[in-house]
PDB file of N, CA and C in Angstrom:
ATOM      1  N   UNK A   1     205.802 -78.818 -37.755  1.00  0.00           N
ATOM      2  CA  UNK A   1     204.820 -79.636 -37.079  1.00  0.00           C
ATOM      3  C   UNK A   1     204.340 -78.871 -35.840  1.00  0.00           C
ATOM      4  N   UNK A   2     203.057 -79.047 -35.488  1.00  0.00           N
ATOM      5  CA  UNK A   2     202.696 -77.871 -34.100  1.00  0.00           C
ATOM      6  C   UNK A   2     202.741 -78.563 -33.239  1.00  0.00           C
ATOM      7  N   UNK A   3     202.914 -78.366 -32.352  1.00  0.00           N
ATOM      8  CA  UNK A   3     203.497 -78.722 -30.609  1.00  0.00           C
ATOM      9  C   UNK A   3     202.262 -78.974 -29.975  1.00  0.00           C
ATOM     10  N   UNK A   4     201.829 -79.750 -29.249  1.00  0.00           N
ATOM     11  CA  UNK A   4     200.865 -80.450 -28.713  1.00  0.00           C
ATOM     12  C   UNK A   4     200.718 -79.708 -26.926  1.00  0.00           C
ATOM     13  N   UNK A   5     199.092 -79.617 -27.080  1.00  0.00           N
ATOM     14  CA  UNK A   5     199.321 -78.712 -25.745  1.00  0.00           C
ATOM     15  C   UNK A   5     199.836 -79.044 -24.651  1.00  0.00           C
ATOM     16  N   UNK A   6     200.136 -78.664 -23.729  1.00  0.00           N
ATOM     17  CA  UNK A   6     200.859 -78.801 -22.729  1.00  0.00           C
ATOM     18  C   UNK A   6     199.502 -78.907 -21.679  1.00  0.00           C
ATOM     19  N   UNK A   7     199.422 -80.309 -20.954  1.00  0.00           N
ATOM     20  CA  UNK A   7     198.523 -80.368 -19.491  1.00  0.00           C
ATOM     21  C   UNK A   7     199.159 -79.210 -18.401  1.00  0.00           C
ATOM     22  N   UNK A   8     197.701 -78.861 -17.662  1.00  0.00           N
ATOM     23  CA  UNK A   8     198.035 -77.730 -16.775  1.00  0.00           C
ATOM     24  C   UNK A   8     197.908 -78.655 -15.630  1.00  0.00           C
ATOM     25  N   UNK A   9     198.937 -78.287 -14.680  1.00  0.00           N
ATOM     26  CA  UNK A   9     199.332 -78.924 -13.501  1.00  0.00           C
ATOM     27  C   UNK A   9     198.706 -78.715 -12.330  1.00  0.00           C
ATOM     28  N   UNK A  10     198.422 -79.710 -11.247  1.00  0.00           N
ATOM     29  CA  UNK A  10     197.893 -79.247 -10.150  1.00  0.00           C
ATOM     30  C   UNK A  10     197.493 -78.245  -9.563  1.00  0.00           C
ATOM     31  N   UNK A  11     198.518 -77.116  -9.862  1.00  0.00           N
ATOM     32  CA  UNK A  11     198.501 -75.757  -8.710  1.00  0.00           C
ATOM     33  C   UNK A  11     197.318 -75.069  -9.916  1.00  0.00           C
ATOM     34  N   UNK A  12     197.827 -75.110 -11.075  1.00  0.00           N
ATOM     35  CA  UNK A  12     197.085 -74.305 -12.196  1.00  0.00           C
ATOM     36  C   UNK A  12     195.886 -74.776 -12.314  1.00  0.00           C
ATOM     37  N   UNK A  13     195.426 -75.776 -12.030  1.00  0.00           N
ATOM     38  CA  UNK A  13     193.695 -76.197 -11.552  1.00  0.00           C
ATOM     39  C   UNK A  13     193.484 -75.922 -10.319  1.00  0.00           C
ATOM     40  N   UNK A  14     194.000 -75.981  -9.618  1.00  0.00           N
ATOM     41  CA  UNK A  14     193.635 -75.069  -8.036  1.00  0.00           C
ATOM     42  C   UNK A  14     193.188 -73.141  -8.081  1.00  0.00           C
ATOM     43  N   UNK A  15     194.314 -73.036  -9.099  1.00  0.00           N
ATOM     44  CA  UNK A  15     194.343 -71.260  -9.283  1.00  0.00           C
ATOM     45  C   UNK A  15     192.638 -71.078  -9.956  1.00  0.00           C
ATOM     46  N   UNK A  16     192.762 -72.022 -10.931  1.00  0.00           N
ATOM     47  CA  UNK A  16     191.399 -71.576 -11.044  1.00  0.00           C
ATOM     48  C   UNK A  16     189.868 -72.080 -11.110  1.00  0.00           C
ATOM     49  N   UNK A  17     189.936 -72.732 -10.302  1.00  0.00           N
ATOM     50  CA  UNK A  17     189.014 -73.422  -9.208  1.00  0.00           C
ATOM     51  C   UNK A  17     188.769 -72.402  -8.400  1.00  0.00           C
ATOM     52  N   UNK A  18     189.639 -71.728  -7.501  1.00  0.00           N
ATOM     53  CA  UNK A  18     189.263 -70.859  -6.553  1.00  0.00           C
ATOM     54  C   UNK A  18     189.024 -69.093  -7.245  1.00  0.00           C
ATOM     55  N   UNK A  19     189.279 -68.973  -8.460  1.00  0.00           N
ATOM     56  CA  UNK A  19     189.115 -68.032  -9.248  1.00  0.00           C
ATOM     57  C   UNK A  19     187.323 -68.014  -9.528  1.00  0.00           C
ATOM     58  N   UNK A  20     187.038 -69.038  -9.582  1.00  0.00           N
ATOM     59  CA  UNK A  20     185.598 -69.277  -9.840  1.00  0.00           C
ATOM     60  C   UNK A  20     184.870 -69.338  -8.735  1.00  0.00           C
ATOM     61  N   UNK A  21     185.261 -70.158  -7.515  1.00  0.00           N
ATOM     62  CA  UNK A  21     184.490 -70.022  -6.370  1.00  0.00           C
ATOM     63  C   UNK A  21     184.356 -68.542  -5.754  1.00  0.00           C
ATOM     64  N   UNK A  22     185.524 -67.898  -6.416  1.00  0.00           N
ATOM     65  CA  UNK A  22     185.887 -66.145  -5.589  1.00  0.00           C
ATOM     66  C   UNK A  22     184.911 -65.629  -6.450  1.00  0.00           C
ATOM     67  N   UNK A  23     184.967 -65.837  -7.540  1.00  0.00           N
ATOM     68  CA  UNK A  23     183.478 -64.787  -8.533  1.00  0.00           C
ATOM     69  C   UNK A  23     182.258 -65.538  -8.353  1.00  0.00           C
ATOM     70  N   UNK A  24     181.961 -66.765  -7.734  1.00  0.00           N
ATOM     71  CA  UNK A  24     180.491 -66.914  -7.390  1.00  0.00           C
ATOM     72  C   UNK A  24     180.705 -66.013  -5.851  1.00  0.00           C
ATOM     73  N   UNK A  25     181.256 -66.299  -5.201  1.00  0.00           N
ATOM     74  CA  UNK A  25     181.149 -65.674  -3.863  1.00  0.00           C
ATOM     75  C   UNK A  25     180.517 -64.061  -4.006  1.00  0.00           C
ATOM     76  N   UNK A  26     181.821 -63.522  -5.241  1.00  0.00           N
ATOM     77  CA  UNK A  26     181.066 -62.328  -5.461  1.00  0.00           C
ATOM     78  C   UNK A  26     179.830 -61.679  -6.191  1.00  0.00           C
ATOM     79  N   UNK A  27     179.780 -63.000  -6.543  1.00  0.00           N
ATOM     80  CA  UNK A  27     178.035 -62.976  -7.538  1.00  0.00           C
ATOM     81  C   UNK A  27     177.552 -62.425  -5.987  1.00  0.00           C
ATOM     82  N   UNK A  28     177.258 -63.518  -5.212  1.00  0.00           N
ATOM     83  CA  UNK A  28     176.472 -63.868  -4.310  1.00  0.00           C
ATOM     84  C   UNK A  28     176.333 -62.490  -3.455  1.00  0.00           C
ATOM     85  N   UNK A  29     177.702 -61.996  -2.941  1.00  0.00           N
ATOM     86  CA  UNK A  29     177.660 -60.618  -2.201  1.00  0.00           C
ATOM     87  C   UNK A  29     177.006 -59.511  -3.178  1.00  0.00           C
ATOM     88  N   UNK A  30     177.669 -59.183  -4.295  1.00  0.00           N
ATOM     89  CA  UNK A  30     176.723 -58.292  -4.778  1.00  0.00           C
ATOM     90  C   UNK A  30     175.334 -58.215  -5.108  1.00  0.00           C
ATOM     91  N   UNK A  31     175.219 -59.435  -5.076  1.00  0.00           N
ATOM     92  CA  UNK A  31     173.045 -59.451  -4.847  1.00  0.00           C
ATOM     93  C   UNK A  31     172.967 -59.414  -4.186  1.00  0.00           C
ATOM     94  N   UNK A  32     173.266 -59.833  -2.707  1.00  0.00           N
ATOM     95  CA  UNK A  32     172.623 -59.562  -1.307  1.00  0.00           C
ATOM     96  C   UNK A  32     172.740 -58.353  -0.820  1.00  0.00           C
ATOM     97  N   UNK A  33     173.744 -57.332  -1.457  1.00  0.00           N
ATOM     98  CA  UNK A  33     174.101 -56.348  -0.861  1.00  0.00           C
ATOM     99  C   UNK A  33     173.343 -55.058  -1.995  1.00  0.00           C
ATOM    100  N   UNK A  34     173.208 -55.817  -3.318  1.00  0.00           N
ATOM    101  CA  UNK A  34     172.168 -54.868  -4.247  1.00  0.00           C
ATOM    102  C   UNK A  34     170.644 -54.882  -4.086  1.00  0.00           C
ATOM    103  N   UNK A  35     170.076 -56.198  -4.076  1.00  0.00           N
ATOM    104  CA  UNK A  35     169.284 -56.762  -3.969  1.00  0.00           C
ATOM    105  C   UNK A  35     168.243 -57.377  -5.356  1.00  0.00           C
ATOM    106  N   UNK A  36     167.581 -58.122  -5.508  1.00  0.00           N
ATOM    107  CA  UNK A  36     167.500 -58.444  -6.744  1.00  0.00           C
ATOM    108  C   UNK A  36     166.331 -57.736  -7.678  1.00  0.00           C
ATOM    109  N   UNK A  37     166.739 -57.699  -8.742  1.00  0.00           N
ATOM    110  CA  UNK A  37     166.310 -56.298  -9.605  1.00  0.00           C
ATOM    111  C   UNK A  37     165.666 -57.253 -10.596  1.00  0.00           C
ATOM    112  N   UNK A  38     164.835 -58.105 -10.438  1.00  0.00           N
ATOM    113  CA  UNK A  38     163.997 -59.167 -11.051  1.00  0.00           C
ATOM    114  C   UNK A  38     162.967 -58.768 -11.135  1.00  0.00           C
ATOM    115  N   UNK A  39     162.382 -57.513 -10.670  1.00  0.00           N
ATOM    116  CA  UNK A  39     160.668 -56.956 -10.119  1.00  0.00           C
ATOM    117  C   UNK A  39     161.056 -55.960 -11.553  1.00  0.00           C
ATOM    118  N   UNK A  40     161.762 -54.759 -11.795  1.00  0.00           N
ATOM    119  CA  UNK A  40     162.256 -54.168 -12.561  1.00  0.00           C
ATOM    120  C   UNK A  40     161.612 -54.263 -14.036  1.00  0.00           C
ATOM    121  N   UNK A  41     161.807 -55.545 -14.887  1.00  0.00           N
ATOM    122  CA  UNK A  41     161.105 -55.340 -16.170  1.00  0.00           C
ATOM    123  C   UNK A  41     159.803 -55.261 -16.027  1.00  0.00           C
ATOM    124  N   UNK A  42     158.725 -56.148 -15.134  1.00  0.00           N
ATOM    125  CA  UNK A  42     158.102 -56.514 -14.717  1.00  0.00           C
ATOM    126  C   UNK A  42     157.018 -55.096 -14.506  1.00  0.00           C
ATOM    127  N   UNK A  43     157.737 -54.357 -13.812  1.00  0.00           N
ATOM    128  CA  UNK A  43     156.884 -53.362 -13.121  1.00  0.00           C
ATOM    129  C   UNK A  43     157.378 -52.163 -13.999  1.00  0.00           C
ATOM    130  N   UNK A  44     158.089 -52.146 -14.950  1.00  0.00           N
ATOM    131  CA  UNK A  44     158.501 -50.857 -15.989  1.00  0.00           C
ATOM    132  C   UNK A  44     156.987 -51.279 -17.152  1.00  0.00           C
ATOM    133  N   UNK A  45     157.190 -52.232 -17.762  1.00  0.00           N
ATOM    134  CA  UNK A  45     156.390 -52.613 -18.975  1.00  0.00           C
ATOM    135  C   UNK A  45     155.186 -52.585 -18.352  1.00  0.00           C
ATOM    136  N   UNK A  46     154.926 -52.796 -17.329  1.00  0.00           N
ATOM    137  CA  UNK A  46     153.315 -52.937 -16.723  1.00  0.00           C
ATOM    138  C   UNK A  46     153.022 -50.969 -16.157  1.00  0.00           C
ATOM    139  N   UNK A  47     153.941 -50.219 -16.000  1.00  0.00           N
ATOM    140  CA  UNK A  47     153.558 -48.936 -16.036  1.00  0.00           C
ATOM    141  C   UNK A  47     153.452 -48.410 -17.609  1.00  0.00           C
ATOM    142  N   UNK A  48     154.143 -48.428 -17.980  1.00  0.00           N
ATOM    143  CA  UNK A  48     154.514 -48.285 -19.517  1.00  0.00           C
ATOM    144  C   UNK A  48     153.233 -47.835 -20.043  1.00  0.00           C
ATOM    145  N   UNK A  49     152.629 -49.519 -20.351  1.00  0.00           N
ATOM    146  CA  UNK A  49     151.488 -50.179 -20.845  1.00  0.00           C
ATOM    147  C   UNK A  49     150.536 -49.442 -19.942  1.00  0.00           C
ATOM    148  N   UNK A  50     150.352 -48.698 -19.083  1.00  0.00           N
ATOM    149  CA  UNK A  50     149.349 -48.713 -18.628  1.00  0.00           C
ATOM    150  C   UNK A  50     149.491 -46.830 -18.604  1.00  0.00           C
ATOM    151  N   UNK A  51     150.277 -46.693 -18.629  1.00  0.00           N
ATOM    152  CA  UNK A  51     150.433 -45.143 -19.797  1.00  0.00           C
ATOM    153  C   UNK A  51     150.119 -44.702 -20.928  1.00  0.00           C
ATOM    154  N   UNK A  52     150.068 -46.355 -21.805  1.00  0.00           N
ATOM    155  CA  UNK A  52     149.444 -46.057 -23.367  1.00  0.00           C
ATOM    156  C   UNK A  52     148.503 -46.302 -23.070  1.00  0.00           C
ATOM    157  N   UNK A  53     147.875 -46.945 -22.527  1.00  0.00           N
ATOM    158  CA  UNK A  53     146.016 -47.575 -22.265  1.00  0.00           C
ATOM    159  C   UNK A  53     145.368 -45.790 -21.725  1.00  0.00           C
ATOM    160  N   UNK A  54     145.768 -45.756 -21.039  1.00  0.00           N
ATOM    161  CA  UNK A  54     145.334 -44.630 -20.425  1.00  0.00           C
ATOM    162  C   UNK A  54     145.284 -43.451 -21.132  1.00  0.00           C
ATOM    163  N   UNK A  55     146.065 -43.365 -21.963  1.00  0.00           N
ATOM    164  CA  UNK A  55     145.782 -42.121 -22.974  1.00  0.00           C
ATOM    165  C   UNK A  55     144.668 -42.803 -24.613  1.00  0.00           C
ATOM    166  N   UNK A  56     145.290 -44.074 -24.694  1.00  0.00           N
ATOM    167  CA  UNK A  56     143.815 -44.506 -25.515  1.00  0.00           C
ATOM    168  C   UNK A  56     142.579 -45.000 -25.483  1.00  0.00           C
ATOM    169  N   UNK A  57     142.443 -45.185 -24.042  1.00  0.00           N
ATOM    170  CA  UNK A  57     141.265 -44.562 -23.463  1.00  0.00           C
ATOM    171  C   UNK A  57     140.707 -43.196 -23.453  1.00  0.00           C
ATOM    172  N   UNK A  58     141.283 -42.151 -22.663  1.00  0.00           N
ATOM    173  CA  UNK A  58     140.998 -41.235 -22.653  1.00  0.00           C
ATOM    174  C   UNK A  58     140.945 -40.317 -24.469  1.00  0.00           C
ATOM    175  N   UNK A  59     141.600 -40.675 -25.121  1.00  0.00           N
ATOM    176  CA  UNK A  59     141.592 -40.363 -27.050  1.00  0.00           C
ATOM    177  C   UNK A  59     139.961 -41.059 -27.303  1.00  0.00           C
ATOM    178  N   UNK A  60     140.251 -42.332 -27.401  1.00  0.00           N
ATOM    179  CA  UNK A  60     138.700 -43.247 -27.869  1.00  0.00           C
ATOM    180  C   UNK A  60     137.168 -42.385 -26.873  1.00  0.00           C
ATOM    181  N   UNK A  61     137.273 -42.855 -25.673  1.00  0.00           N
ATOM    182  CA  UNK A  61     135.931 -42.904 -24.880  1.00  0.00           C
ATOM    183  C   UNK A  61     135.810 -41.664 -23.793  1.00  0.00           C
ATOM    184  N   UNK A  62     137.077 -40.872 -23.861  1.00  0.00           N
ATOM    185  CA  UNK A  62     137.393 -40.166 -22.159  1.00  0.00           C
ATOM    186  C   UNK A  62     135.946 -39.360 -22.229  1.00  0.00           C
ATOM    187  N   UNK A  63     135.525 -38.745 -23.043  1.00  0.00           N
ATOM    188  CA  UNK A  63     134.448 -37.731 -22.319  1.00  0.00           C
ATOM    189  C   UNK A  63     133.338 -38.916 -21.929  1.00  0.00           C
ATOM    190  N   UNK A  64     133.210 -40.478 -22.171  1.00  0.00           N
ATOM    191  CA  UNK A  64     132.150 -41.126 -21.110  1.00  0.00           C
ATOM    192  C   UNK A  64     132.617 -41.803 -20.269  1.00  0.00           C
ATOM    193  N   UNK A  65     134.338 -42.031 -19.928  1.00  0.00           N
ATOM    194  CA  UNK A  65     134.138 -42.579 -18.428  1.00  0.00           C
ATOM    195  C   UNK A  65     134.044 -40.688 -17.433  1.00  0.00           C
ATOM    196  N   UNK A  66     133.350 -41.412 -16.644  1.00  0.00           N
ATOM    197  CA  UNK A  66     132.943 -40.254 -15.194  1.00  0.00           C
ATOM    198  C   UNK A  66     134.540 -39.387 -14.798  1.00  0.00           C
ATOM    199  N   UNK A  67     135.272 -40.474 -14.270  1.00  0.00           N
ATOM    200  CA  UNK A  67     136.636 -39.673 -14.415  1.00  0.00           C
ATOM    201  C   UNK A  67     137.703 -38.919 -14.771  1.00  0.00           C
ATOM    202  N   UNK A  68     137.435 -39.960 -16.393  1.00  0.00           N
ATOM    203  CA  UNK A  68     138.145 -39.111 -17.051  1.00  0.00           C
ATOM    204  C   UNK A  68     137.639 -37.738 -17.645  1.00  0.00           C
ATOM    205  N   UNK A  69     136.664 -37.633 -17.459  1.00  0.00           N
ATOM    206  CA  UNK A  69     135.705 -36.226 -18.336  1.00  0.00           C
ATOM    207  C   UNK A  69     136.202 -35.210 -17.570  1.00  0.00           C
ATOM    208  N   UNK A  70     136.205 -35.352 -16.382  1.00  0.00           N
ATOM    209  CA  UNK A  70     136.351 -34.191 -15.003  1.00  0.00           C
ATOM    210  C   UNK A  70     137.791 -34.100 -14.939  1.00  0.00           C
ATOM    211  N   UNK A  71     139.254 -35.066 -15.563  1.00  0.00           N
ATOM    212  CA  UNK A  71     140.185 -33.934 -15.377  1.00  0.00           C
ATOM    213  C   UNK A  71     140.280 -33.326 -16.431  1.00  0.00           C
ATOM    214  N   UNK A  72     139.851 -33.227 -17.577  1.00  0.00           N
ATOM    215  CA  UNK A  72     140.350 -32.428 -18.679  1.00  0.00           C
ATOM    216  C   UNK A  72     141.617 -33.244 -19.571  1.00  0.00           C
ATOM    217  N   UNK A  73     142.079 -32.090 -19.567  1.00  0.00           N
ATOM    218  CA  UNK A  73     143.635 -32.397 -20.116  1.00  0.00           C
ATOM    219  C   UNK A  73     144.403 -32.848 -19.445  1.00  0.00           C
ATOM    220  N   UNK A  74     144.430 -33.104 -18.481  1.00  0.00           N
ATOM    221  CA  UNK A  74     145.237 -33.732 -17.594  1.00  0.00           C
ATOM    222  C   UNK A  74     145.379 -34.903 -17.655  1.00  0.00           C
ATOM    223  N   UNK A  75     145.031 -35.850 -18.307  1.00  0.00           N
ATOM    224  CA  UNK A  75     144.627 -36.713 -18.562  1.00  0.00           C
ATOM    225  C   UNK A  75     145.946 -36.819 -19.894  1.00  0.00           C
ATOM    226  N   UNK A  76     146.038 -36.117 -20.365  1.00  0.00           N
ATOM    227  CA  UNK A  76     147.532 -36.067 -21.375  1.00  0.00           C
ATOM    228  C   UNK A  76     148.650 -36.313 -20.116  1.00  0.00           C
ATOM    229  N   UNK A  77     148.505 -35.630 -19.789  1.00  0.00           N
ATOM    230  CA  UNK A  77     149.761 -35.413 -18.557  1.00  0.00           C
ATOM    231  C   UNK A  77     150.048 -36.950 -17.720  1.00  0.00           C
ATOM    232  N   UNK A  78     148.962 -37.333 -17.086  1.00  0.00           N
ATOM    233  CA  UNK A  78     149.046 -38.309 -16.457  1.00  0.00           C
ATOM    234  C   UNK A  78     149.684 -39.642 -17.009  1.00  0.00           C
ATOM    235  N   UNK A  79     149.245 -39.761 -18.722  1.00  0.00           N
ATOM    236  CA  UNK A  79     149.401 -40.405 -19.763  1.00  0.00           C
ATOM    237  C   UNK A  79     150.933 -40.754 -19.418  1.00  0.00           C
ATOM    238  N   UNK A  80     151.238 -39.314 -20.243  1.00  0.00           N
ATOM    239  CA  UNK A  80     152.673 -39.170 -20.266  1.00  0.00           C
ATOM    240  C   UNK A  80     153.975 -39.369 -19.214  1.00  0.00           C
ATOM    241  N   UNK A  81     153.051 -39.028 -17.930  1.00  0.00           N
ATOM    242  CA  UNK A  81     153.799 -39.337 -16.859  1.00  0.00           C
ATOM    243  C   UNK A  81     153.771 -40.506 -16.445  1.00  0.00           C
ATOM    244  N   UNK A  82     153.279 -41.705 -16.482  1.00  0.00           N
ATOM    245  CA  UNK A  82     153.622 -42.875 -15.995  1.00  0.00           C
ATOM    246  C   UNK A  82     154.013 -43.536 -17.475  1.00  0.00           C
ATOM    247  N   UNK A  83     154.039 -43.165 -18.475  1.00  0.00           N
ATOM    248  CA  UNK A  83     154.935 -43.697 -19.384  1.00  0.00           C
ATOM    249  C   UNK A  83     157.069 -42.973 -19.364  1.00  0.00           C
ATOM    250  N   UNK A  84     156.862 -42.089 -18.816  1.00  0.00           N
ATOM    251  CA  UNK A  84     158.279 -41.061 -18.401  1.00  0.00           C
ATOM    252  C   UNK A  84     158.194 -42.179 -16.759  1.00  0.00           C
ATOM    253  N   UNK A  85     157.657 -42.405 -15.728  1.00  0.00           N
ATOM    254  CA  UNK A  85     158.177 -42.610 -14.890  1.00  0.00           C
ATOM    255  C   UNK A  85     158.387 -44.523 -15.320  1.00  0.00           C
ATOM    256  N   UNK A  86     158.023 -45.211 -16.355  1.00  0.00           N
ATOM    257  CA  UNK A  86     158.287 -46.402 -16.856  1.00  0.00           C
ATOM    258  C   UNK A  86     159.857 -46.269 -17.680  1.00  0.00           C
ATOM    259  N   UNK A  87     160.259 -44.858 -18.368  1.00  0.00           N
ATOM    260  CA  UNK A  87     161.594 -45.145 -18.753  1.00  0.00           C
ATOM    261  C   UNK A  87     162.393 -45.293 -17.365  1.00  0.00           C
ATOM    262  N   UNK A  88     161.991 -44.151 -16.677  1.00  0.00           N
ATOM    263  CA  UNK A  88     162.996 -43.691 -15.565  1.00  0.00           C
ATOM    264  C   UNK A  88     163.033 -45.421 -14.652  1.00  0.00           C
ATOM    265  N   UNK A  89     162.411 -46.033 -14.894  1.00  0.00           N
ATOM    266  CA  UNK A  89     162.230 -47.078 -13.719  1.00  0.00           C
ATOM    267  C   UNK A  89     163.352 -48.525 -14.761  1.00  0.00           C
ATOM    268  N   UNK A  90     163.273 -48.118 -15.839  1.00  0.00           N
ATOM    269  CA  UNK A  90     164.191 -49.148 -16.664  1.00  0.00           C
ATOM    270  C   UNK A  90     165.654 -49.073 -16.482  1.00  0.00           C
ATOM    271  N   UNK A  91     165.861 -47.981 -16.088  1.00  0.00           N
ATOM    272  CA  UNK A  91     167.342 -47.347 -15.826  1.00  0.00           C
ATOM    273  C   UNK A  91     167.653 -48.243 -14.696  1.00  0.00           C
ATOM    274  N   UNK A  92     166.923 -49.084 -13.667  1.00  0.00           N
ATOM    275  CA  UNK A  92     166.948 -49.341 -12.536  1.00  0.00           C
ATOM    276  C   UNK A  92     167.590 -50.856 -13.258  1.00  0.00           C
ATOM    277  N   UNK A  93     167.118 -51.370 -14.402  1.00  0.00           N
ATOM    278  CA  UNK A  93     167.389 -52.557 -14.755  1.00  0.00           C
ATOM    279  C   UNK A  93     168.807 -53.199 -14.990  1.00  0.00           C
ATOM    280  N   UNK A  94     169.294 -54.464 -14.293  1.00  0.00           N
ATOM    281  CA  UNK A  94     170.690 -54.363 -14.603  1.00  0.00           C
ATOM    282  C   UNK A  94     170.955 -55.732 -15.301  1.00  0.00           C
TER     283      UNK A  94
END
């Protein structure tokens, strides 16, 4: 026959009561002291995206916007680089 659980006693609801208030406490310190990394997806996917636009723009129409005609190829580069500085900025994400 199996043995019926055993109630946990006063002290053993105290132990972890304050086990929980000690890990919100430390929620709390390590965000104030990290700071909050909520901007992070936000501003990765919106560079990202605006790394692919920018090179399919410049693929589709670049020799008629004014700007883009005048850097050339660079215009690959730039592409590529705010889609590379959108990984590098995900790393930031926790």
């Amino acid at each position: 026959m199996p043995e019926s659980r055993v109630r946990k006693t006063a002290s053993q609801k105290r132990k972890t009561a304050d086990r929980s208030a000690l890990a919100r406490k430390r929620y709390e310190e390590s965000r104030l002291a990290g700071g909050d990394r909520g901007w992070v997806p936000w501003v990765f996917s919106s560079v990202g995206l605006l790394g692919v636009a920018w090179l399919v723009v410049y693929y589709v129409a670049g020799y008629q916007v004014p700007g883009m005609s005048s850097l050339g190829d660079w215009n690959v580069l730039i592409g590529m680089g705010l889609m590379a500085a959108a990984f590098a900025l995900a790393t930031l994400w926790k």
